[in-house]
Protein backbone atom coordinates (compact mmCIF):
# COMPACT_ATOMS: atom_id res chain seq x y z
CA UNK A 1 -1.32 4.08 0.66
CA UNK A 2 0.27 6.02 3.47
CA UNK A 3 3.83 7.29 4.24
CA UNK A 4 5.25 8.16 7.22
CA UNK A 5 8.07 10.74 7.38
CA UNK A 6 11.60 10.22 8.71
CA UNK A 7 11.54 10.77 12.46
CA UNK A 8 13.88 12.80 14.74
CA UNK A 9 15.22 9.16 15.87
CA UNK A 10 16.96 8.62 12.68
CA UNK A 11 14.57 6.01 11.84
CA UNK A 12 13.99 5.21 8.32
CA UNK A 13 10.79 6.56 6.04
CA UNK A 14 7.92 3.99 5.96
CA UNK A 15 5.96 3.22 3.00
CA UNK A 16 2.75 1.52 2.95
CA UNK A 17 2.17 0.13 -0.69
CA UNK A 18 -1.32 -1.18 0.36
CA UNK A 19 -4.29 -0.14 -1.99
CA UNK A 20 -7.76 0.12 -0.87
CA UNK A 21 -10.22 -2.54 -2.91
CA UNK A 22 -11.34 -2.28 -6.30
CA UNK A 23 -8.35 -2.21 -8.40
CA UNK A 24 -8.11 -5.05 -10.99
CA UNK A 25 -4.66 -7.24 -9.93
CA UNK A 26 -2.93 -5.24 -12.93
CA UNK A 27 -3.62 -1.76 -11.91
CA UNK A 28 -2.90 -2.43 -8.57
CA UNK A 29 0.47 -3.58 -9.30
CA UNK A 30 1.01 -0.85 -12.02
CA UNK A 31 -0.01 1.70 -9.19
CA UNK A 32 1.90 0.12 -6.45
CA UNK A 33 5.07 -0.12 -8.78
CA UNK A 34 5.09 3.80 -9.55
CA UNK A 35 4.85 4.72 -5.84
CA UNK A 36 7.69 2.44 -4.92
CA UNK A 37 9.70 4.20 -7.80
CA UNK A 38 8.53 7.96 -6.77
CA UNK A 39 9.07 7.09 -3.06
CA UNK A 40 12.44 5.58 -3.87
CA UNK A 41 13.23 8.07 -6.38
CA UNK A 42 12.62 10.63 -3.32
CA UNK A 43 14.47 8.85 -0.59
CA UNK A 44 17.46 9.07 -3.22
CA UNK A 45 17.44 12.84 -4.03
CA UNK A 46 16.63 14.15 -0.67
CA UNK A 47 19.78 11.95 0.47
CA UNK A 48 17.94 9.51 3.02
CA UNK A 49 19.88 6.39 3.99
CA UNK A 50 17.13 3.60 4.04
CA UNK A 51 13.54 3.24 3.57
CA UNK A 52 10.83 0.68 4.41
CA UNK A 53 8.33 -0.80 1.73
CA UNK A 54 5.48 -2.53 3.01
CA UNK A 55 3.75 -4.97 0.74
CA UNK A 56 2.24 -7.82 2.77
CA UNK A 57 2.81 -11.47 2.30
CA UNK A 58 0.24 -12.35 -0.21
CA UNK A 59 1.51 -14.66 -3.05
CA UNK A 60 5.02 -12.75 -3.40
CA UNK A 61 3.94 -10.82 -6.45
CA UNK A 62 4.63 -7.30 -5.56
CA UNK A 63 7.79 -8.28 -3.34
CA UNK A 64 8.86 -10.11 -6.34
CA UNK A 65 8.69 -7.11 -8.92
CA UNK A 66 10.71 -4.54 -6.10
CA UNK A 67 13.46 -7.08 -5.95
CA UNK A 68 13.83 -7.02 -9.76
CA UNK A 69 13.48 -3.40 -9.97
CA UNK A 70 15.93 -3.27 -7.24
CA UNK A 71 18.44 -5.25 -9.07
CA UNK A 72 18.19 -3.84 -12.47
CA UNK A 73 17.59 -0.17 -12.01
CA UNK A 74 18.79 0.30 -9.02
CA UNK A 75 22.66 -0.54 -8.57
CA UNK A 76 22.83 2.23 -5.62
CA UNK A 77 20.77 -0.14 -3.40
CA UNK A 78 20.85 -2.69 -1.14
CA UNK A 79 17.71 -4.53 0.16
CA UNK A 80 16.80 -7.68 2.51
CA UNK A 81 13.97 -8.58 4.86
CA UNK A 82 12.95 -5.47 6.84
CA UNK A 83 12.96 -6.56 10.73
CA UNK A 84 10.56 -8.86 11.36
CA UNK A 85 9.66 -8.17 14.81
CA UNK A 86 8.14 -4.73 13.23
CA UNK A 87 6.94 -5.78 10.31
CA UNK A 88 6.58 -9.47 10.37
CA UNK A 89 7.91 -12.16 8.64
CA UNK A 90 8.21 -11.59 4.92
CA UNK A 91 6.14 -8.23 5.13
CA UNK A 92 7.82 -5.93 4.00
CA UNK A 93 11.45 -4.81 2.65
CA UNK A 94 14.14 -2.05 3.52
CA UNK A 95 16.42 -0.63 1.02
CA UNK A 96 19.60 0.82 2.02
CA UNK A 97 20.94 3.27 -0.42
CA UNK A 98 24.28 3.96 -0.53
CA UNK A 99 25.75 6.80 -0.78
């Protein structure tokens, strides 16, 4: 997993929630899961104003599980499709946090 820091340009953090191979499908997701929440949990204190998750197309698992999280624990946040010319289509997804 790798993270990029905010540029000068104003652009938002990207996170790559790609593991490297040999995690069992459960401890991948478990791992995956608690960097999304640290990153995001980050993003919030430090007062950034969106952030990118990358989490590949795949069978919608992951993708899945940040839109619940999103929804239940996170009312301060907004999320969609990040843009697809970047990230392609259904790759990845940026959460605006209000402020």
């Amino acid at each position: 997993m790798t993270t990029s820091r905010r540029s000068a340009g104003g652009q938002p953090r990207i996170v790559d929630l790609h593991l490297k191979h040999g995690y069992s499908q459960g401890d991948a997701l478990d791992r995956q899961l608690a960097r999304f929440r640290g990153e995001l949990d980050s993003a919030i204190r430090t007062g950034a104003g969106e952030i990118v998750f990358i989490h590949g197309v795949g069978a919608g698992i992951l993708k899945n599980e940040l839109k619940n999280i999103l929804l239940s624990e996170y009312p301060s946040c907004a999320f969609q499709d990040a843009p697809f010319a970047r990230f392609g289509v259904d790759g990845a997804t940026l959460v605006v946090i209000k402020k």
